[in-house]
N, C-alpha and C. Protein backbone atom coordinates (compact mmCIF):
# COMPACT_ATOMS: atom_id res chain seq x y z
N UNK A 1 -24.42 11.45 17.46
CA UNK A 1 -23.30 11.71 16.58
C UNK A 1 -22.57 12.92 17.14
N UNK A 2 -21.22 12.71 17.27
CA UNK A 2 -20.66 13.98 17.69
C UNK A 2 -19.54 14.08 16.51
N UNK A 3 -19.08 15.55 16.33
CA UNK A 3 -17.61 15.83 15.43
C UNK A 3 -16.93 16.69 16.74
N UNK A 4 -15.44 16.39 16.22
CA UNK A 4 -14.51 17.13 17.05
C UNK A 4 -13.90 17.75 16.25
N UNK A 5 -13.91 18.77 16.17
CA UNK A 5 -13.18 19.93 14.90
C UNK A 5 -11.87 19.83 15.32
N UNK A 6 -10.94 19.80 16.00
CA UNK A 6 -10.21 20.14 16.45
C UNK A 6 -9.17 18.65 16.51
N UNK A 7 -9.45 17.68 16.88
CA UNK A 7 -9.00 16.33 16.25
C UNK A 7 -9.71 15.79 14.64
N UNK A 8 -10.43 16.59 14.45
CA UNK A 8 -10.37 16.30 13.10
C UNK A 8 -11.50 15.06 12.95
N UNK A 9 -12.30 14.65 14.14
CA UNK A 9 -13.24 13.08 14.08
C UNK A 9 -14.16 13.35 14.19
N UNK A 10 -15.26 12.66 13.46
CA UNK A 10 -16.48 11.99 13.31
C UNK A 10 -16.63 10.88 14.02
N UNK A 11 -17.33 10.92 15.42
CA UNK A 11 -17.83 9.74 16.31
C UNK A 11 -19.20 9.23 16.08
N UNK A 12 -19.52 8.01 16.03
CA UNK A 12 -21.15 7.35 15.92
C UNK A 12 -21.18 7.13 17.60
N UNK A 13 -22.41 7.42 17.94
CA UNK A 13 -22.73 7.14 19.22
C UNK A 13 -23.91 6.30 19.88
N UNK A 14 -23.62 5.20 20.77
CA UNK A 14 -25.00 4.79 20.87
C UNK A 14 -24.77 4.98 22.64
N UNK A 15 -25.56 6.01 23.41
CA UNK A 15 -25.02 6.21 24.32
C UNK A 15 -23.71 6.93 24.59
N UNK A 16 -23.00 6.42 25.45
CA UNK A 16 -21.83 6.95 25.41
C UNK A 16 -20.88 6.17 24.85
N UNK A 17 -21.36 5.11 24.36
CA UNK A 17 -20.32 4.39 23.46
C UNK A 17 -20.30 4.48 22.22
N UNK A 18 -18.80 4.66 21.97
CA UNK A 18 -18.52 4.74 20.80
C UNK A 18 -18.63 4.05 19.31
N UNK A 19 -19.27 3.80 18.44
CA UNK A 19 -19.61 2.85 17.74
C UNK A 19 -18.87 2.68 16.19
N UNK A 20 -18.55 3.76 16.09
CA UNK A 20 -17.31 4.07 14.64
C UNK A 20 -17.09 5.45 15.18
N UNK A 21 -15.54 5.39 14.83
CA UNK A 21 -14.76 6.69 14.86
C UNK A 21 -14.44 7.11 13.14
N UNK A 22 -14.39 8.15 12.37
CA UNK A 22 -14.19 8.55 11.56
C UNK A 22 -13.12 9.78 11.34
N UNK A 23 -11.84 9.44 11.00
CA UNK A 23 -10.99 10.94 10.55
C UNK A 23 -11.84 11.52 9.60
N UNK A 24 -11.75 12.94 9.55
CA UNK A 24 -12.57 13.77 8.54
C UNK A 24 -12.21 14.88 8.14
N UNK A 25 -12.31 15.47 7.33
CA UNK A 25 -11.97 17.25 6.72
C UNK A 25 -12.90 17.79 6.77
N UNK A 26 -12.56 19.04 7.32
CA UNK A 26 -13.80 20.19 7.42
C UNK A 26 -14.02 21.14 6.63
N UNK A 27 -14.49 22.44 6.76
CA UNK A 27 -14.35 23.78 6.04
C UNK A 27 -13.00 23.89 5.87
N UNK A 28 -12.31 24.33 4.99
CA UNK A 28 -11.29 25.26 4.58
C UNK A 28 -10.95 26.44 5.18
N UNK A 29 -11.35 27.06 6.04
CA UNK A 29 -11.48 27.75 7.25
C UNK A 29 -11.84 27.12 8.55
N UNK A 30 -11.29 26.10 9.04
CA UNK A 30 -11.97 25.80 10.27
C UNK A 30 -12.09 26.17 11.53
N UNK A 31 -10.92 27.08 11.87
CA UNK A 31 -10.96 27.34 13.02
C UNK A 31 -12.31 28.73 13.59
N UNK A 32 -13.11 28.34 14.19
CA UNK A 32 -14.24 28.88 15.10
C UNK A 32 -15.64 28.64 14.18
N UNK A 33 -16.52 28.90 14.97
CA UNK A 33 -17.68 28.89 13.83
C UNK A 33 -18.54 29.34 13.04
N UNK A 34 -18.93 28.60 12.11
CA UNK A 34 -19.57 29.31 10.89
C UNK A 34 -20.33 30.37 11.15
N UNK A 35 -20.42 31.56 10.65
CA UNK A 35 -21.07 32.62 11.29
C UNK A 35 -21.87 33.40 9.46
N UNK A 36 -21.81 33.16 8.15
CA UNK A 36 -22.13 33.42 7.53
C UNK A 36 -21.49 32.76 6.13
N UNK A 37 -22.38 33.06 4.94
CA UNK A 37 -22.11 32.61 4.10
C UNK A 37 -21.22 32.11 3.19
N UNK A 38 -20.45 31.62 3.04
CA UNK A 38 -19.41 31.15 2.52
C UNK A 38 -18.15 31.76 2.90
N UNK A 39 -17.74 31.46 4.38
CA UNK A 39 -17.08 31.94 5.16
C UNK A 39 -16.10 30.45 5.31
N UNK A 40 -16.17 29.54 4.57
CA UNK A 40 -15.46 28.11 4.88
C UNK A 40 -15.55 27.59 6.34
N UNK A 41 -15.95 27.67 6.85
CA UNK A 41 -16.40 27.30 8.08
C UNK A 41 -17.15 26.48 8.57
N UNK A 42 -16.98 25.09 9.41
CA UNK A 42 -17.29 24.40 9.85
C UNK A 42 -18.70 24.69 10.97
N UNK A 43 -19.83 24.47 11.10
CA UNK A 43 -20.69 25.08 12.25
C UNK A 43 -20.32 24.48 13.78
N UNK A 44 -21.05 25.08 14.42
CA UNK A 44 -20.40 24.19 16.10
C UNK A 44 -21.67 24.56 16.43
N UNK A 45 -21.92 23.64 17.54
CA UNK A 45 -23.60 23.65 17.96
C UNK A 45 -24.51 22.49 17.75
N UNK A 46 -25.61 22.01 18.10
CA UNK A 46 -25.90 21.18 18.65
C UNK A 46 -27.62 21.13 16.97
N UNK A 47 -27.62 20.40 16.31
CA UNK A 47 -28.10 20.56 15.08
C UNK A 47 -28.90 18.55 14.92
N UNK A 48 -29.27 18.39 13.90
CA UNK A 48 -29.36 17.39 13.27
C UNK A 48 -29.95 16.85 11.98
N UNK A 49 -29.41 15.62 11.73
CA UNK A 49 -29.63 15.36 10.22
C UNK A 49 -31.16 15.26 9.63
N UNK A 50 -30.94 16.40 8.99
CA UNK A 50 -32.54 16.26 8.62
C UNK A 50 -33.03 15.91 7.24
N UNK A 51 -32.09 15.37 6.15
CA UNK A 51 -32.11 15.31 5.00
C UNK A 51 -31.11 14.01 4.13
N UNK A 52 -31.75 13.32 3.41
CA UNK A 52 -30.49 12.39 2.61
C UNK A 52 -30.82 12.88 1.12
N UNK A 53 -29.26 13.24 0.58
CA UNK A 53 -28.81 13.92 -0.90
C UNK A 53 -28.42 12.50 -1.29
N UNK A 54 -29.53 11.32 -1.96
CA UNK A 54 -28.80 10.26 -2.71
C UNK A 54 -27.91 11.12 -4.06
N UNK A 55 -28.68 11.73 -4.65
CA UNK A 55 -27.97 12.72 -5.89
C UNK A 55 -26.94 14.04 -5.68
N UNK A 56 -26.47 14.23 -4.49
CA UNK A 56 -25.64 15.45 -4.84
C UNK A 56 -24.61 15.37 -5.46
N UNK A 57 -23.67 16.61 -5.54
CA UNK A 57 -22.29 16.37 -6.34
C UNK A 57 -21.07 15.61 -6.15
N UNK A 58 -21.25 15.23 -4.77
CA UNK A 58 -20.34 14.44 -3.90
C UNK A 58 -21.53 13.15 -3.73
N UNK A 59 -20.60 12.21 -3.17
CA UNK A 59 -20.79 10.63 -2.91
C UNK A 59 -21.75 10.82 -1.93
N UNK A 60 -23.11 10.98 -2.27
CA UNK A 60 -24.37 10.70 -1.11
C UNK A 60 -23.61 11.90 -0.39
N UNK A 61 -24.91 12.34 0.81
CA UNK A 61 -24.72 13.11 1.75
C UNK A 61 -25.70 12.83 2.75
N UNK A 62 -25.59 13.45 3.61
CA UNK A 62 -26.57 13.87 4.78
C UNK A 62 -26.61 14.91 4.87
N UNK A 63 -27.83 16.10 5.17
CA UNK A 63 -28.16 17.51 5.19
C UNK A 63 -27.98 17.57 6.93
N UNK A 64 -27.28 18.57 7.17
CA UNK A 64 -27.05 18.83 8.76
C UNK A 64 -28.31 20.11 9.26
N UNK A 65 -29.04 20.13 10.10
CA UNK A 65 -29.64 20.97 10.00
C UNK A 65 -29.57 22.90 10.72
N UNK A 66 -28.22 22.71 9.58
CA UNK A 66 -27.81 24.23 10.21
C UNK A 66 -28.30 25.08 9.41
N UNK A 67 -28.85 26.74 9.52
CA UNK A 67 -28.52 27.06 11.20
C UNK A 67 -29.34 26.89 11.84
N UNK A 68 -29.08 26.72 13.45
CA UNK A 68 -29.88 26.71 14.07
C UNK A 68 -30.56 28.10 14.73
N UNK A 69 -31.43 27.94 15.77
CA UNK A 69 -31.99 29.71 16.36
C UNK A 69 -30.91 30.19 16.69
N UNK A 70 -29.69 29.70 17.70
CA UNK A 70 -28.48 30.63 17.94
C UNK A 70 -28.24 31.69 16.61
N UNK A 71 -27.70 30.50 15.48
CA UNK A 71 -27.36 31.03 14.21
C UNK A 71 -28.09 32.00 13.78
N UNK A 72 -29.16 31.65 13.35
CA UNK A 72 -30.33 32.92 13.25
C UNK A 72 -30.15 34.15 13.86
N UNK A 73 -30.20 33.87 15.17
CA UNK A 73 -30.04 34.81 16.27
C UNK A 73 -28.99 35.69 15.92
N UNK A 74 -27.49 34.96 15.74
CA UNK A 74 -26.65 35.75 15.40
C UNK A 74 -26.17 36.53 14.34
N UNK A 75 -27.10 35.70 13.34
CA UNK A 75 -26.97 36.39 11.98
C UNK A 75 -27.67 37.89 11.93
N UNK A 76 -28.73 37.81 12.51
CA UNK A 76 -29.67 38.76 12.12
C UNK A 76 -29.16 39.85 13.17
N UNK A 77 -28.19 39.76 14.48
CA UNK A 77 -27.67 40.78 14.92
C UNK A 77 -27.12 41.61 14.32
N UNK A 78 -25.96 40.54 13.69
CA UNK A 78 -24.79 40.98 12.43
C UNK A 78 -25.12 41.37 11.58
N UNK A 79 -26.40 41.31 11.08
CA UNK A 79 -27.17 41.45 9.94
C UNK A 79 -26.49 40.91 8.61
N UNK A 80 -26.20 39.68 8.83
CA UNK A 80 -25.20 38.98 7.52
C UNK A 80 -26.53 37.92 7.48
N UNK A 81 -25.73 36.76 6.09
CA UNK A 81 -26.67 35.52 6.01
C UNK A 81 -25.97 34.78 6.54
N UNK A 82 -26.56 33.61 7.88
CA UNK A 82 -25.55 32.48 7.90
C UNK A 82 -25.02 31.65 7.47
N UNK A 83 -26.12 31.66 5.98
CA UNK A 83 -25.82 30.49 5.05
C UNK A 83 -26.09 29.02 5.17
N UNK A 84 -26.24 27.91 4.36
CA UNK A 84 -26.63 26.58 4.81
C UNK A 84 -26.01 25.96 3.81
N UNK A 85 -26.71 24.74 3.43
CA UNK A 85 -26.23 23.46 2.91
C UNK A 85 -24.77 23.14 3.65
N UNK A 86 -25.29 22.88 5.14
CA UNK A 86 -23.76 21.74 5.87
C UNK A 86 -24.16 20.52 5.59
N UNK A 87 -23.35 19.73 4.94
CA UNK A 87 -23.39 17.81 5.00
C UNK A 87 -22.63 17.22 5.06
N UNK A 88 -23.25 16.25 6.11
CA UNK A 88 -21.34 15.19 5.89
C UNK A 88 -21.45 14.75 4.76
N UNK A 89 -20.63 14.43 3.93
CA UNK A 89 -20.87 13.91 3.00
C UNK A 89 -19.38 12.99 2.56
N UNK A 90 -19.43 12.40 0.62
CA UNK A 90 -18.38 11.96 0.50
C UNK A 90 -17.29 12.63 -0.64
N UNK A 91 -16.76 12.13 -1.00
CA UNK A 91 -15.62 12.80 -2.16
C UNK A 91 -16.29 13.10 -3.26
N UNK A 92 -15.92 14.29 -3.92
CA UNK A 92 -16.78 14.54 -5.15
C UNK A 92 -17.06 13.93 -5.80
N UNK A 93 -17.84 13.45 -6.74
CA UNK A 93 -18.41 12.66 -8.09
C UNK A 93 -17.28 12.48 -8.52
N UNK A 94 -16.40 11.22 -9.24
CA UNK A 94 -15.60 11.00 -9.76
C UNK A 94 -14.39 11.32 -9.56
N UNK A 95 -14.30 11.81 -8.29
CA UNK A 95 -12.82 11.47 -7.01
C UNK A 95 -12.49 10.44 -6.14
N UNK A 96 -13.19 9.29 -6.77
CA UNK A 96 -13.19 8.08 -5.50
C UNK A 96 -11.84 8.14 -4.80
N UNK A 97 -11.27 8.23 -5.82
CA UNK A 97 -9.68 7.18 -5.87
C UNK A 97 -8.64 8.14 -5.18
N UNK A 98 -9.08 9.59 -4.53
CA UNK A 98 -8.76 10.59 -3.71
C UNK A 98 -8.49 9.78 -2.47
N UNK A 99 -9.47 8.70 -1.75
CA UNK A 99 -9.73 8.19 -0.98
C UNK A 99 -9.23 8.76 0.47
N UNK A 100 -8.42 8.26 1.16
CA UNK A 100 -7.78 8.59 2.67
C UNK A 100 -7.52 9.93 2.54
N UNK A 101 -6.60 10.20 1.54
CA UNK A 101 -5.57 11.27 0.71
C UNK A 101 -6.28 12.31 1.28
N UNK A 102 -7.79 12.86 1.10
CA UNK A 102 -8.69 13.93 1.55
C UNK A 102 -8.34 14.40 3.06
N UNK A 103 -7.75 13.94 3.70
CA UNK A 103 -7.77 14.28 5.33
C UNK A 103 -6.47 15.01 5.06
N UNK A 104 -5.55 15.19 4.18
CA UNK A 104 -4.33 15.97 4.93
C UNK A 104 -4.73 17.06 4.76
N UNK A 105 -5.85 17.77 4.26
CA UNK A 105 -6.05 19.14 4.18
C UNK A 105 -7.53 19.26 4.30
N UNK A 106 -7.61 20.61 4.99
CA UNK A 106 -9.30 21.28 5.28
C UNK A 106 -10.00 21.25 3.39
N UNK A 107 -10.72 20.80 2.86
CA UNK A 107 -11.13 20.65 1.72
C UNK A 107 -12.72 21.14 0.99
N UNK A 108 -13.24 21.02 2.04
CA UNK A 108 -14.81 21.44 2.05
C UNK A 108 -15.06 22.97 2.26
N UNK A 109 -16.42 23.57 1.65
CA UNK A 109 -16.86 24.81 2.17
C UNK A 109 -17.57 24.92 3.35
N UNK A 110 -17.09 23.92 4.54
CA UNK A 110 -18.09 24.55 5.71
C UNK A 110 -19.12 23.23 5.80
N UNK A 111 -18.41 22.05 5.07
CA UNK A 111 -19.04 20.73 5.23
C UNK A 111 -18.31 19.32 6.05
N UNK A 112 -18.56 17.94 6.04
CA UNK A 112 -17.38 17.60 7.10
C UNK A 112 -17.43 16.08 5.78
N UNK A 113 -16.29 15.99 5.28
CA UNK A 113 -15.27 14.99 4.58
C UNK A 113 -15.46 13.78 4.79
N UNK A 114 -16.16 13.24 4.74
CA UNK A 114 -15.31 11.24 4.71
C UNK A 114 -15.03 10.92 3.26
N UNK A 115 -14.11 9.59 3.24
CA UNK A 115 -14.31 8.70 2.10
C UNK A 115 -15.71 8.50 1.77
N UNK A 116 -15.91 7.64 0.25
CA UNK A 116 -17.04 7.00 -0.19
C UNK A 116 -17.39 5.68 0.75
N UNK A 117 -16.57 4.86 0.96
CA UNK A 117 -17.00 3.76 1.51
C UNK A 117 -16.79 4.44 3.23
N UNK A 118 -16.45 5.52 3.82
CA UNK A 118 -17.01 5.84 4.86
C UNK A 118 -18.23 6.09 4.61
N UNK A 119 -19.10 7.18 3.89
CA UNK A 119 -19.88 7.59 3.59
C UNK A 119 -21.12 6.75 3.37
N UNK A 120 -20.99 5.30 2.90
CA UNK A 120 -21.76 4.16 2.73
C UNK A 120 -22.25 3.66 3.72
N UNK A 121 -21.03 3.65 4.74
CA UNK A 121 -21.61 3.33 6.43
C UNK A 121 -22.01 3.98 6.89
N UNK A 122 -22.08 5.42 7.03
CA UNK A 122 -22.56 5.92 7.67
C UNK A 122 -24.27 6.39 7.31
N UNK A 123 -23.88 6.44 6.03
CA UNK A 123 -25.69 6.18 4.97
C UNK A 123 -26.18 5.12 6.05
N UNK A 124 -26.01 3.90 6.09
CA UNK A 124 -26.58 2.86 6.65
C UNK A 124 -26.87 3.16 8.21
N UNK A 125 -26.06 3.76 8.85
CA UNK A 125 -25.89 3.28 10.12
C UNK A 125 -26.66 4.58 10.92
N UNK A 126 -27.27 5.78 10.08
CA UNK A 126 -27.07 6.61 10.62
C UNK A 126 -28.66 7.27 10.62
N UNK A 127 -29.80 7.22 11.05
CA UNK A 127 -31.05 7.66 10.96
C UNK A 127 -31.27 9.03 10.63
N UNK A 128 -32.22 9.41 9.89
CA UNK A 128 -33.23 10.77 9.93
C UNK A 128 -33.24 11.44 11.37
N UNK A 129 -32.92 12.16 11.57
CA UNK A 129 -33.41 13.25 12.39
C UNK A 129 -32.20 12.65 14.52
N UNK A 130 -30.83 12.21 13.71
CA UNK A 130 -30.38 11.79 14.47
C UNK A 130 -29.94 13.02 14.78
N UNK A 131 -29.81 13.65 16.25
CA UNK A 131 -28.73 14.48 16.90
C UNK A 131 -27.24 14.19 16.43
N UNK A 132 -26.50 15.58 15.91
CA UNK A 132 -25.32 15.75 15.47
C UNK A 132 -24.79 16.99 16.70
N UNK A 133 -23.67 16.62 17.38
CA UNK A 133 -23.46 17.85 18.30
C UNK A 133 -21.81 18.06 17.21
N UNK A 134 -21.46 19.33 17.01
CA UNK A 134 -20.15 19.97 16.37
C UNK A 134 -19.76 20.54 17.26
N UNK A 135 -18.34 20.41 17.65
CA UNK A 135 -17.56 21.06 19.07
C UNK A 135 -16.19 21.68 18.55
N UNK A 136 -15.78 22.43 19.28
CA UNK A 136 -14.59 23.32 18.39
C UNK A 136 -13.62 21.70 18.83
């Protein structure tokens, strides 16, 4: 799985082929990366899904497994928290009908946006403990 912060996509990967492309919204701050706690910020770095939220507040999720040792690493230089809960996830509980609409703006705290019925496929399509790389 790769994201491109910077075009704004969510790629499925099997190999180097591409298997679904996804437009997406990021942190509300996106530009560079997450470096502490509710800083709106998208993470960058090489992580993976280590968790499924059938119940969160938004439409299903996946838990990203940030931070990683870099993060750590850098937090504890800075001596800040890096903070967690990144997930792709889907539109809040009872925003279905938001649908596409979500991509014209950064919307999330530092999480990455699809629709619900993106979010369904990618539930399906997408394993435990798959490699997620985030790139500016």
């Amino acid at each position: 799985m790769l994201v491109l912060k910077a075009p704004r996509r969510l790629l499925l990967l099997r190999g180097d082929r591409v298997l679904r492309d996804y437009e997406v919204a990021l942190g509300r701050s996106s530009t560079g990366p997450k470096r502490h706690q509710r800083d709106g910020r998208t993470p960058e770095g090489r992580y993976r899904i280590d968790a499924r939220v059938a119940d969160s507040r938004f439409h299903r999720a996946l838990h990203i497994s940030y931070p990683n040792q870099d993060d750590l690493d850098f937090a504890r230089r800075a001596g800040i928290a890096p903070g967690g809960d990144v997930m792709i996830h889907g539109l809040p509980d009872g925003e279905r009908w938001v649908g596409e609409v979500h991509r014209a703006y950064d919307w999330t705290n530092g999480c990455i946006g699809v629709t619900d019925d993106e979010m369904n496929e990618i539930w399906e399509l997408v394993d435990d403990g798959t490699p997620i790389e985030i790139r500016p």
